[in-house]
Structure formats: structure tokens, C-alpha cells
PDB file of N, CA and C in Angstrom:
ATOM      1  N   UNK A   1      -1.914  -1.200   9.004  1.00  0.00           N
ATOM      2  CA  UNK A   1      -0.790  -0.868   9.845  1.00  0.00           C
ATOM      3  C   UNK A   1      -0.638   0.644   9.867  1.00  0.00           C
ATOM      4  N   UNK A   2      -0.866   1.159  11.226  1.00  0.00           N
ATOM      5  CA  UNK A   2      -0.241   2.621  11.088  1.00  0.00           C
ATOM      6  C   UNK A   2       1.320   3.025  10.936  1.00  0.00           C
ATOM      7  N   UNK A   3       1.564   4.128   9.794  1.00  0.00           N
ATOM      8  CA  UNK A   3       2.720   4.633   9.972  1.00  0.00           C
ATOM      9  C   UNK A   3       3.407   4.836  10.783  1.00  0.00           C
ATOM     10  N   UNK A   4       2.734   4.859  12.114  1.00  0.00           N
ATOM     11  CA  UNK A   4       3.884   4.726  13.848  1.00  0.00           C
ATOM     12  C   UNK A   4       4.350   3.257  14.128  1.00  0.00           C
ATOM     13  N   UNK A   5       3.235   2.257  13.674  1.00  0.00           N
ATOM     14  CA  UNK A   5       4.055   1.205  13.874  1.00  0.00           C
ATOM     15  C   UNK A   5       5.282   0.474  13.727  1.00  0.00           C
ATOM     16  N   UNK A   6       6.018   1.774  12.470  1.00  0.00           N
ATOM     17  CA  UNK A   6       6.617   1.200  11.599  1.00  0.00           C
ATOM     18  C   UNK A   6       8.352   1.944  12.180  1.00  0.00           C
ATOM     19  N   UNK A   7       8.791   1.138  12.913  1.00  0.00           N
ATOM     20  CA  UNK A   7       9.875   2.125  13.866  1.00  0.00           C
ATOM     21  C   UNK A   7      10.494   2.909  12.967  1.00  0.00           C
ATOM     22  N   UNK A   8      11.321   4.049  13.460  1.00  0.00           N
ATOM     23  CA  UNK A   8      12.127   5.222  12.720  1.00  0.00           C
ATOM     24  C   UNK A   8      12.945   4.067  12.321  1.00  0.00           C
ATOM     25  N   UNK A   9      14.110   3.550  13.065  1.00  0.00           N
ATOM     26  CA  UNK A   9      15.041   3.244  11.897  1.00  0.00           C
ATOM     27  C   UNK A   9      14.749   1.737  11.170  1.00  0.00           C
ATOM     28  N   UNK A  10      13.792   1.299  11.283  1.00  0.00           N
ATOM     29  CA  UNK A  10      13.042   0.559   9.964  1.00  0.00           C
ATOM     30  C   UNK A  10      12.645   1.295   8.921  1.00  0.00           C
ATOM     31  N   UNK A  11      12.213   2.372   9.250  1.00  0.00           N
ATOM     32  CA  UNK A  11      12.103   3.418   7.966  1.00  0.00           C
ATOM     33  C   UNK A  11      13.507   4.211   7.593  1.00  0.00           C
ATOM     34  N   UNK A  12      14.318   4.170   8.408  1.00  0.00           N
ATOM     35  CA  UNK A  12      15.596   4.733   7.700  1.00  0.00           C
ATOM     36  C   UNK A  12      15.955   3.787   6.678  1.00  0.00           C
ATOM     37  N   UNK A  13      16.178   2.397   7.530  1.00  0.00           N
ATOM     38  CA  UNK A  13      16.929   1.497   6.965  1.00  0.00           C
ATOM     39  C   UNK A  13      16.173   1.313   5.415  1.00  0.00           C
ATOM     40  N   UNK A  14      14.644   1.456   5.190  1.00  0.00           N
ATOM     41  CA  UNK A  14      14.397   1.307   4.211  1.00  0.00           C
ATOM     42  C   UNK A  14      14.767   2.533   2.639  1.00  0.00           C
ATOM     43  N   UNK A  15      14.977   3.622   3.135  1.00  0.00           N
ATOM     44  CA  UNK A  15      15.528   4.403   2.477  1.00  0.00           C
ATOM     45  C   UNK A  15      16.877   4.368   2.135  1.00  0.00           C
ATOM     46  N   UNK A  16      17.648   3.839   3.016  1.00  0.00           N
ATOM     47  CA  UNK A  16      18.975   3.240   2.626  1.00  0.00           C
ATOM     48  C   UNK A  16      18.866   1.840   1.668  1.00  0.00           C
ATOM     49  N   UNK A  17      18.051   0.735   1.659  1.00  0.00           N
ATOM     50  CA  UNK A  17      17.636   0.143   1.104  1.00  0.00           C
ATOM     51  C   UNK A  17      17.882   0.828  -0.303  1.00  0.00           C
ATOM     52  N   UNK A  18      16.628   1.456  -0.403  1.00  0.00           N
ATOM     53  CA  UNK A  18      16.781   2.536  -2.365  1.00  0.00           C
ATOM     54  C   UNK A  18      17.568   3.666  -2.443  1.00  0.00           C
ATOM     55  N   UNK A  19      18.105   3.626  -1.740  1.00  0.00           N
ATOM     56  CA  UNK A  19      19.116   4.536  -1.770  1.00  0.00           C
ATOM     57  C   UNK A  19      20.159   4.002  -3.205  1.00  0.00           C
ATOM     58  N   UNK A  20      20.472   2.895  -2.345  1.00  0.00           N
ATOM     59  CA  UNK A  20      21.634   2.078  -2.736  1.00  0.00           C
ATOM     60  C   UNK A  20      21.336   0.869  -3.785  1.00  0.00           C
ATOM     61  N   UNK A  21      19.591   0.961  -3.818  1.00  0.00           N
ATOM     62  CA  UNK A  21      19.504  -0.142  -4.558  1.00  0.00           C
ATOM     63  C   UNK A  21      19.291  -1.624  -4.039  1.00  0.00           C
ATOM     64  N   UNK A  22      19.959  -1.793  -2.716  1.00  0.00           N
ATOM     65  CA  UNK A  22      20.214  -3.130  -2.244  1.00  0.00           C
ATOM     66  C   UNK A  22      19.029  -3.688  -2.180  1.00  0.00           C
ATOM     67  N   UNK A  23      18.800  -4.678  -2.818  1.00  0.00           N
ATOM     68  CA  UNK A  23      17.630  -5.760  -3.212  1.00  0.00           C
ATOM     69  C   UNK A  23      16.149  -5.012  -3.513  1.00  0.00           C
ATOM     70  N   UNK A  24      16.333  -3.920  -3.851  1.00  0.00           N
ATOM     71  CA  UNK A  24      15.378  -3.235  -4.203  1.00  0.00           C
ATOM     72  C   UNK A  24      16.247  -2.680  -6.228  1.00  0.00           C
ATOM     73  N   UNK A  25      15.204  -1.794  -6.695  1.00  0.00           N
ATOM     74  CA  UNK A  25      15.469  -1.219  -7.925  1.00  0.00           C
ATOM     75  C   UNK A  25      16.009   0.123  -7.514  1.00  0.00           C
ATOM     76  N   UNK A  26      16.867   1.243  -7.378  1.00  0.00           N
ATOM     77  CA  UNK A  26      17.668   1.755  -6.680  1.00  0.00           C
ATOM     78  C   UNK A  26      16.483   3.078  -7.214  1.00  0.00           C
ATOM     79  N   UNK A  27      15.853   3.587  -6.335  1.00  0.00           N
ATOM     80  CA  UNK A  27      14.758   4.576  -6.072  1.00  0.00           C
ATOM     81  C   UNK A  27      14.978   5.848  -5.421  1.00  0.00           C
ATOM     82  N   UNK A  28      15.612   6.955  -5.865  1.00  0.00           N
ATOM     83  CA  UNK A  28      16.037   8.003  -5.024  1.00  0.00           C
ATOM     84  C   UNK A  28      15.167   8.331  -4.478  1.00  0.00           C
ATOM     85  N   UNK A  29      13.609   8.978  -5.173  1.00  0.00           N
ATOM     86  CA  UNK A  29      12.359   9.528  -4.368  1.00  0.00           C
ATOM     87  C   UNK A  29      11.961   8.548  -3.630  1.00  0.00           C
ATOM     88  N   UNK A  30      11.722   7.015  -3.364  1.00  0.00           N
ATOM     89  CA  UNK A  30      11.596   6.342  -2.651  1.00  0.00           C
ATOM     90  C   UNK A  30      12.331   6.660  -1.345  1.00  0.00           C
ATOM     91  N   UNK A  31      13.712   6.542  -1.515  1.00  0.00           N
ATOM     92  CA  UNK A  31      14.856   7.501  -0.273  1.00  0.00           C
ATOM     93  C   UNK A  31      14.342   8.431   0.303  1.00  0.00           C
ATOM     94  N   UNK A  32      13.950   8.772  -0.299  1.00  0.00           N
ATOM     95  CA  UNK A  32      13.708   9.684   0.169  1.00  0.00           C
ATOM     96  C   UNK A  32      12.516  10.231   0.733  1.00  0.00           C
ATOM     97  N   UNK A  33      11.230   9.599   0.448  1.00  0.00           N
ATOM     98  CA  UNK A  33      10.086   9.060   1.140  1.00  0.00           C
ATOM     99  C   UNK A  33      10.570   8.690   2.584  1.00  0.00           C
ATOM    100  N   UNK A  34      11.312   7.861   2.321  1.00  0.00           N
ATOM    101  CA  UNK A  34      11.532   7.063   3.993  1.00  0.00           C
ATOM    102  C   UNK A  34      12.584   7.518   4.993  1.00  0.00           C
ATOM    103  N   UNK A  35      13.315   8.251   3.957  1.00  0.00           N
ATOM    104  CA  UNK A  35      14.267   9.024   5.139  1.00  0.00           C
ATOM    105  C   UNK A  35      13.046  10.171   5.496  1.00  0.00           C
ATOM    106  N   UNK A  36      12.210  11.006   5.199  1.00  0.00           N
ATOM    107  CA  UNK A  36      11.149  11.801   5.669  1.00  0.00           C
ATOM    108  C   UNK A  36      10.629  11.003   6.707  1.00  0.00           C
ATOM    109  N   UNK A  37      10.005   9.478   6.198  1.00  0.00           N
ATOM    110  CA  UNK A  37       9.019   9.168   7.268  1.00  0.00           C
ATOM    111  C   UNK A  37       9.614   8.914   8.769  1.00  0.00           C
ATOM    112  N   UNK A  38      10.941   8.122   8.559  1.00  0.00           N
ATOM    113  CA  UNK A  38      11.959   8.169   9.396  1.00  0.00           C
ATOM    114  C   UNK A  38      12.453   9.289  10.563  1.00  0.00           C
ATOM    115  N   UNK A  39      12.340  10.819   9.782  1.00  0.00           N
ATOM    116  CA  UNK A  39      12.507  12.022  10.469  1.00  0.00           C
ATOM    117  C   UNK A  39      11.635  12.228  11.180  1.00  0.00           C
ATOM    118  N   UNK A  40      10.162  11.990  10.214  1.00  0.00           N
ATOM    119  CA  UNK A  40       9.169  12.169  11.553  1.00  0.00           C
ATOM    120  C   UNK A  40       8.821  13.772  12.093  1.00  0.00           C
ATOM    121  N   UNK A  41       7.408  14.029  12.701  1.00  0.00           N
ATOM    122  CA  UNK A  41       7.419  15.206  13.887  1.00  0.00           C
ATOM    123  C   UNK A  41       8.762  15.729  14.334  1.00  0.00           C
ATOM    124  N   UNK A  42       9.233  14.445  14.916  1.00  0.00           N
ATOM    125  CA  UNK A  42       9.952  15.240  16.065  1.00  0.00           C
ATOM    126  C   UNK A  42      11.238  15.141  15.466  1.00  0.00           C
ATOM    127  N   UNK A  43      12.061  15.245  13.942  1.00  0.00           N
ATOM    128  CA  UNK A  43      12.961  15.111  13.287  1.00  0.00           C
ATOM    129  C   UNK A  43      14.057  14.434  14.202  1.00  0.00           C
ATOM    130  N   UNK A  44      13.435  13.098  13.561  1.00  0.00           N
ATOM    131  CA  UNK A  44      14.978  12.483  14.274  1.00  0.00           C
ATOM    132  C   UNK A  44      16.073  12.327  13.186  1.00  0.00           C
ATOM    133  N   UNK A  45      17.229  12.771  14.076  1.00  0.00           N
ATOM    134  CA  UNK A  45      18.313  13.171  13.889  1.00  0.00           C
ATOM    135  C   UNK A  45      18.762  12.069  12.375  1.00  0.00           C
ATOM    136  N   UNK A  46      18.848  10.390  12.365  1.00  0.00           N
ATOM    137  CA  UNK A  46      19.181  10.149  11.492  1.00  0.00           C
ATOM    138  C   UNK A  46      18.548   9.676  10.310  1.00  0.00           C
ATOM    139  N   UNK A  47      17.164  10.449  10.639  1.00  0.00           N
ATOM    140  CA  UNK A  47      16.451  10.403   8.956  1.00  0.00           C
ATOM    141  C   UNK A  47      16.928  11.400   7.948  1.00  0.00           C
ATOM    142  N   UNK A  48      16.751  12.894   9.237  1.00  0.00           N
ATOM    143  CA  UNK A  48      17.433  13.849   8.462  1.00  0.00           C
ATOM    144  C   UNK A  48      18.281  14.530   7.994  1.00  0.00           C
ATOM    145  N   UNK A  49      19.799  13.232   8.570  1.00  0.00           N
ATOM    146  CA  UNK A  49      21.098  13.847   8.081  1.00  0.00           C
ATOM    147  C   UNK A  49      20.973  12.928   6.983  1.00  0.00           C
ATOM    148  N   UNK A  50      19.967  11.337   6.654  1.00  0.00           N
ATOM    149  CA  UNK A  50      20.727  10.723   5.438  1.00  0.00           C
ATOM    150  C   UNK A  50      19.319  11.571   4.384  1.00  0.00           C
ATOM    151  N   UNK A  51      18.239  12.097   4.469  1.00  0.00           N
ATOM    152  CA  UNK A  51      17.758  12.921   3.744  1.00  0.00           C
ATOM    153  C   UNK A  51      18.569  13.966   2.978  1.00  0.00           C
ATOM    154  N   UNK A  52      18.982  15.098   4.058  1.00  0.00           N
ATOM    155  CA  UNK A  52      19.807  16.029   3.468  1.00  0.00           C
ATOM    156  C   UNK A  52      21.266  15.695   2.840  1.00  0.00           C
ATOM    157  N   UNK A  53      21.938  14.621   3.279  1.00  0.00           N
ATOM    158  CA  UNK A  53      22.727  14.248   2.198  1.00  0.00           C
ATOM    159  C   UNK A  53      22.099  13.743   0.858  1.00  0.00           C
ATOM    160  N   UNK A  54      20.904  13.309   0.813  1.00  0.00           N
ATOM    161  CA  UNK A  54      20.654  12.515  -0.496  1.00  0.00           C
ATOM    162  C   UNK A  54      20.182  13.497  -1.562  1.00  0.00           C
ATOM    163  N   UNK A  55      19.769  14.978  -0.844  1.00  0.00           N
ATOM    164  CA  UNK A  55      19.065  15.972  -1.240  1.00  0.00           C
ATOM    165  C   UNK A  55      19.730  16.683  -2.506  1.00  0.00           C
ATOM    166  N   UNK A  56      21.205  15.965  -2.194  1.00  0.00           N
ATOM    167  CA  UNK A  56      22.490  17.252  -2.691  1.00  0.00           C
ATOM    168  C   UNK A  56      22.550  16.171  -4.368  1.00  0.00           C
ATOM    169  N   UNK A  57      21.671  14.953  -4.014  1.00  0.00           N
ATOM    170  CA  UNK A  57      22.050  13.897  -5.657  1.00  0.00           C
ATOM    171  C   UNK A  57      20.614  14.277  -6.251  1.00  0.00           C
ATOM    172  N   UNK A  58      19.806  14.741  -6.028  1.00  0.00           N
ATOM    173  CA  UNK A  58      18.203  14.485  -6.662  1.00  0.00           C
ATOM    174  C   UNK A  58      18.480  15.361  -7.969  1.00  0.00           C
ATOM    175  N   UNK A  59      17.499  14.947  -8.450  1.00  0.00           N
ATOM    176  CA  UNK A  59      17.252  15.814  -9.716  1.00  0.00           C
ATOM    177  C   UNK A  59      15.355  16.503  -9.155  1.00  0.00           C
ATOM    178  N   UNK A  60      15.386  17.246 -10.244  1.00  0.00           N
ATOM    179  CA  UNK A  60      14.702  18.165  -9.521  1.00  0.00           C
ATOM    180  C   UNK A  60      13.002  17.956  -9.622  1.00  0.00           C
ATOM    181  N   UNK A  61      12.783  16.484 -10.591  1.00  0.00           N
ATOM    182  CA  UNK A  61      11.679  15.127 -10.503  1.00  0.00           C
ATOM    183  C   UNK A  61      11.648  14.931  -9.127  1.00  0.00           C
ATOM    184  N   UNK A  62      12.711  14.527  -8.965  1.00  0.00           N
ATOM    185  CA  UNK A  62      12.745  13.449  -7.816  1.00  0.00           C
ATOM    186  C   UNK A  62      12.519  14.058  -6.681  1.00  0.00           C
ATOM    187  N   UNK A  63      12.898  15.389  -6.354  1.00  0.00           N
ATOM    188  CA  UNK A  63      12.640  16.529  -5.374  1.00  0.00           C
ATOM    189  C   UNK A  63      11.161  16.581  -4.625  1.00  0.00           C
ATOM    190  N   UNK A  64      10.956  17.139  -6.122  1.00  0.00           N
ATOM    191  CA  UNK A  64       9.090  16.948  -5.791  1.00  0.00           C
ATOM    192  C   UNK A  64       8.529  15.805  -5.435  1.00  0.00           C
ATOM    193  N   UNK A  65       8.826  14.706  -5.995  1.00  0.00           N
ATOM    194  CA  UNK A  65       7.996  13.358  -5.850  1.00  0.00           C
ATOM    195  C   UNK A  65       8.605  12.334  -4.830  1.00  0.00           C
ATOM    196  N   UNK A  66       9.945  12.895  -4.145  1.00  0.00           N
ATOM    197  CA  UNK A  66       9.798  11.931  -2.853  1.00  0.00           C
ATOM    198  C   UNK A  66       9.056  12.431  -1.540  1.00  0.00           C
ATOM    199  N   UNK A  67       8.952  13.874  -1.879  1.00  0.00           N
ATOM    200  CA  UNK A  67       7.993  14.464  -0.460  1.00  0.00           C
ATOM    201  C   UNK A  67       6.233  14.179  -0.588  1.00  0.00           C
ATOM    202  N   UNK A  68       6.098  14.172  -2.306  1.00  0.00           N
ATOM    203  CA  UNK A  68       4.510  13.578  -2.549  1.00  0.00           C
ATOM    204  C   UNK A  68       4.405  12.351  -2.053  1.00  0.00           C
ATOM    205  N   UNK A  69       5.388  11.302  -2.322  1.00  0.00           N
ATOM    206  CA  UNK A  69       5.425   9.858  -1.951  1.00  0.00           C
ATOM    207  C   UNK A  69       5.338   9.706  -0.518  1.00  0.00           C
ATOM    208  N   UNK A  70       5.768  10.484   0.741  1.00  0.00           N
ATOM    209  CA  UNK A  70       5.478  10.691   1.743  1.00  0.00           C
ATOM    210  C   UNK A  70       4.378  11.185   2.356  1.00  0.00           C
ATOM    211  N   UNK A  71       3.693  11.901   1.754  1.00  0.00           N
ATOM    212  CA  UNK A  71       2.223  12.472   2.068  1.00  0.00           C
ATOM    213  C   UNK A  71       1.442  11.480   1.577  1.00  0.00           C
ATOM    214  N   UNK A  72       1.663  10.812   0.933  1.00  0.00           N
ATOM    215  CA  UNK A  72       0.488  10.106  -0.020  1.00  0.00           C
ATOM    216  C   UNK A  72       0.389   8.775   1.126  1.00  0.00           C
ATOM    217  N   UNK A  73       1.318   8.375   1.238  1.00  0.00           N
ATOM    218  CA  UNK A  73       1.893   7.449   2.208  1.00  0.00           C
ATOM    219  C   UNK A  73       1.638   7.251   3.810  1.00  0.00           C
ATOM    220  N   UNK A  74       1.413   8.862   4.255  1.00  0.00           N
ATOM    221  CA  UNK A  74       0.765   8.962   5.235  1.00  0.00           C
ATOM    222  C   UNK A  74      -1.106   9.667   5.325  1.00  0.00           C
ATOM    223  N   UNK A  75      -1.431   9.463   3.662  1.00  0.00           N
ATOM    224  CA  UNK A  75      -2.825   9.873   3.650  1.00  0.00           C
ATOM    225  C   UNK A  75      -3.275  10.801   3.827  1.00  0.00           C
ATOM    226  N   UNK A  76      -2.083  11.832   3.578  1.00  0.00           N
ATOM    227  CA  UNK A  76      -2.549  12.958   3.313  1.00  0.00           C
ATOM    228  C   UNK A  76      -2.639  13.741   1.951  1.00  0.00           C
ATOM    229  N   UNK A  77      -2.547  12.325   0.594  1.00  0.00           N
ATOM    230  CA  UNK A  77      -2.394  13.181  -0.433  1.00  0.00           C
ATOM    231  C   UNK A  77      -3.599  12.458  -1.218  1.00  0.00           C
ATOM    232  N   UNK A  78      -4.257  12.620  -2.287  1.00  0.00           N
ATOM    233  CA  UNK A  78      -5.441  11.715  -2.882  1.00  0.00           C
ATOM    234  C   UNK A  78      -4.641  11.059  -3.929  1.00  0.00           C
ATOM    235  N   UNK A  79      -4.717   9.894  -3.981  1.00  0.00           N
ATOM    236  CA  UNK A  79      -4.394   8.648  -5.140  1.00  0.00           C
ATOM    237  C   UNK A  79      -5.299   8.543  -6.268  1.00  0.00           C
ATOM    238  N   UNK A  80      -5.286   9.497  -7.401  1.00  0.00           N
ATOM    239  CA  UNK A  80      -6.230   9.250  -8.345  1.00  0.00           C
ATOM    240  C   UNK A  80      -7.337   9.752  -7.639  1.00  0.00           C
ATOM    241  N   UNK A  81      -8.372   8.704  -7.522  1.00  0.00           N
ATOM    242  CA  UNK A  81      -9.980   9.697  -7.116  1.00  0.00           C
ATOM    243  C   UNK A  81      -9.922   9.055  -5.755  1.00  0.00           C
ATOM    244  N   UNK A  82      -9.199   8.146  -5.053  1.00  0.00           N
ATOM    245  CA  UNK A  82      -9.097   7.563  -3.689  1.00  0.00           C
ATOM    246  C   UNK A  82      -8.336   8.133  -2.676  1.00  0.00           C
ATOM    247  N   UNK A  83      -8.262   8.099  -1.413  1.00  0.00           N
ATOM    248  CA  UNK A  83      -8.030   7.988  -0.294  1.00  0.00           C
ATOM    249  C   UNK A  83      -6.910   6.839  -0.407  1.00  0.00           C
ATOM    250  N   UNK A  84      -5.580   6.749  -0.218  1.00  0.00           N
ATOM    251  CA  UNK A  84      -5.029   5.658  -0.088  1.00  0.00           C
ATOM    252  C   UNK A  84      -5.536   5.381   1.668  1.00  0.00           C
ATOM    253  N   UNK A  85      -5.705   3.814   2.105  1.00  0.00           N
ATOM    254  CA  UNK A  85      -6.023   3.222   2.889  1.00  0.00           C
ATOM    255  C   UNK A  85      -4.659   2.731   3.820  1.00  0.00           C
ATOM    256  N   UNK A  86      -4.687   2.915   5.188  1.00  0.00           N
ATOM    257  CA  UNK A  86      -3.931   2.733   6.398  1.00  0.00           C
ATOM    258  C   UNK A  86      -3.270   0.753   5.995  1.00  0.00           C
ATOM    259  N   UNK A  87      -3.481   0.143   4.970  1.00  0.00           N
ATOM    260  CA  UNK A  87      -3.140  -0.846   5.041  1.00  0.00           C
ATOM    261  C   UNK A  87      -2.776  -1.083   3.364  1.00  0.00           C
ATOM    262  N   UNK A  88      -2.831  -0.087   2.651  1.00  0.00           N
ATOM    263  CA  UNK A  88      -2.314  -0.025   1.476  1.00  0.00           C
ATOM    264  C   UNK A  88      -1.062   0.829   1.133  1.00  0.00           C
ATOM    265  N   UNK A  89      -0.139   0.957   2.386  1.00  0.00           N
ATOM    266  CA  UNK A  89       0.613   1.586   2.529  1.00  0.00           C
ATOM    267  C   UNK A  89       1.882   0.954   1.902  1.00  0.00           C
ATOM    268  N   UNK A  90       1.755   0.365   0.913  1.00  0.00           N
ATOM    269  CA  UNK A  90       3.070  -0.504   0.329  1.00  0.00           C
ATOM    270  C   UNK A  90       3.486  -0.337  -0.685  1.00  0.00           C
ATOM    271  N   UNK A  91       4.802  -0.510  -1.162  1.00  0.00           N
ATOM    272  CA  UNK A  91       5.103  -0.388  -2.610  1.00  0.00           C
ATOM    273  C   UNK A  91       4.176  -0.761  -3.320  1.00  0.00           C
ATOM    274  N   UNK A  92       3.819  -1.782  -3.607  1.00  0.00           N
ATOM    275  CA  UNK A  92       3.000  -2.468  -4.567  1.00  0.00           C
ATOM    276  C   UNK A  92       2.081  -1.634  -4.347  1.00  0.00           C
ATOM    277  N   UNK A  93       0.859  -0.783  -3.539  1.00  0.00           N
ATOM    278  CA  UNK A  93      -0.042  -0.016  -3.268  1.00  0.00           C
ATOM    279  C   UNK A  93       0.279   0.961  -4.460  1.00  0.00           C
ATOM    280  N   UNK A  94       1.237   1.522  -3.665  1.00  0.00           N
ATOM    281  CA  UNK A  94       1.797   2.670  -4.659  1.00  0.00           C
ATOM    282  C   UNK A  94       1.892   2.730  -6.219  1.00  0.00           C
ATOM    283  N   UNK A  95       2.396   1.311  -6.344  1.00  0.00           N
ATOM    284  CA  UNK A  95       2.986   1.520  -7.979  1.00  0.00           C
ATOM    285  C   UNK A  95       1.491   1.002  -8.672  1.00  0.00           C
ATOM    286  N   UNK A  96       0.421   0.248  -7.704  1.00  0.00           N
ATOM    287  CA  UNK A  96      -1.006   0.189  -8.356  1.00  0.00           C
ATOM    288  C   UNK A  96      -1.345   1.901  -8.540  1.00  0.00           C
ATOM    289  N   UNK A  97      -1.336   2.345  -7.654  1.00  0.00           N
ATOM    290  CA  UNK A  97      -1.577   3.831  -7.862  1.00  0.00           C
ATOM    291  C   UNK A  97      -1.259   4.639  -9.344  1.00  0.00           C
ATOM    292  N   UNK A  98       0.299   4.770  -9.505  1.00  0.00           N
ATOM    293  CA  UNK A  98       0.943   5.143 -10.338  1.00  0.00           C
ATOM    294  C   UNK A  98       1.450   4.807 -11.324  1.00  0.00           C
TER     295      UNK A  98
END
């Protein structure tokens, strides 16, 4: 699945998701992964007002590693000695990763 398939506010909503915890394990850098992917190129407007509000709770871990979690996510970062793959784009991907 490409990362465009995946509409902006399905990716908001999923950062609100760990934001808050709701049926997830409550993941700020995750939030923050998806409010990025959400913003997008062409920064849409409500990835990056619930980003920059969430910006003002991070600790300064979490800073760094929700914008890695976004690159990595869109394959632009190396996973160990791999290439993460256009269809391993999932939590579970990830936390095999890490």
C-alpha cells in the first residue's frame, strides 16, 4: 500500500488515536508520526495544527523519534540493514524493526 493511499485524515485520525491512547497503547512519537504523515507536501492544515499542539507535550526522545518514525515509514530511512518495504508499513512492521 502506498502512503497516498492512506487519506490525510485517516492519518490524522490515527495520530489522535495515540495521542490519546484510544484502543491503542498511548504513543506520543507515534502522534506524531501521523500527524506529519497527515500534513503531508502540501501541509494540510489539520495535521499540522494537531502536530504543533502535541509538540508543546514531547519530551525531547520523543521529538527526535516521531519525525524518524515518519521517514522510516515513508522509506526514506534504513531499518537495521533493510529498506523497509511499501507493504511493511505497519505497526507491527515497525516494532519487528525496533
Amino acid at each position: 500500500m502506498k502512503n497516498t493511499s492512506i487519506p490525510k485524515l485517516t492519518r490524522r485520525g490515527m495520530g489522535v488515536m495515540y495521542e490519546r491512547g484510544d484502543g491503542v497503547a498511548k504513543d506520543y512519537a507515534e502522534a506524531y508520526k501521523w500527524y506529519t504523515l497527515a500534513a503531508g507536501k502540501k501541509q494540510n492544515v489539520f495535521g499540522m495544527v494537531n502536530r504543533e499542539a502535541l509538540v508543546r507535550r514531547l519530551t525531547a526522545e520523543e521529538l527526535a523519534e516521531g519525525p524518524r518514525r515518519a521517514r522510516l515509514f515513508r522509506g526514506l530511512e534504513v531499518a537495521g540493514s533493510e529498506r523497509v518495504r511499501l507493504g511493511d508499513r505497519t505497526g507491527a512492521a515497525f516494532a519487528k524493526h525496533h
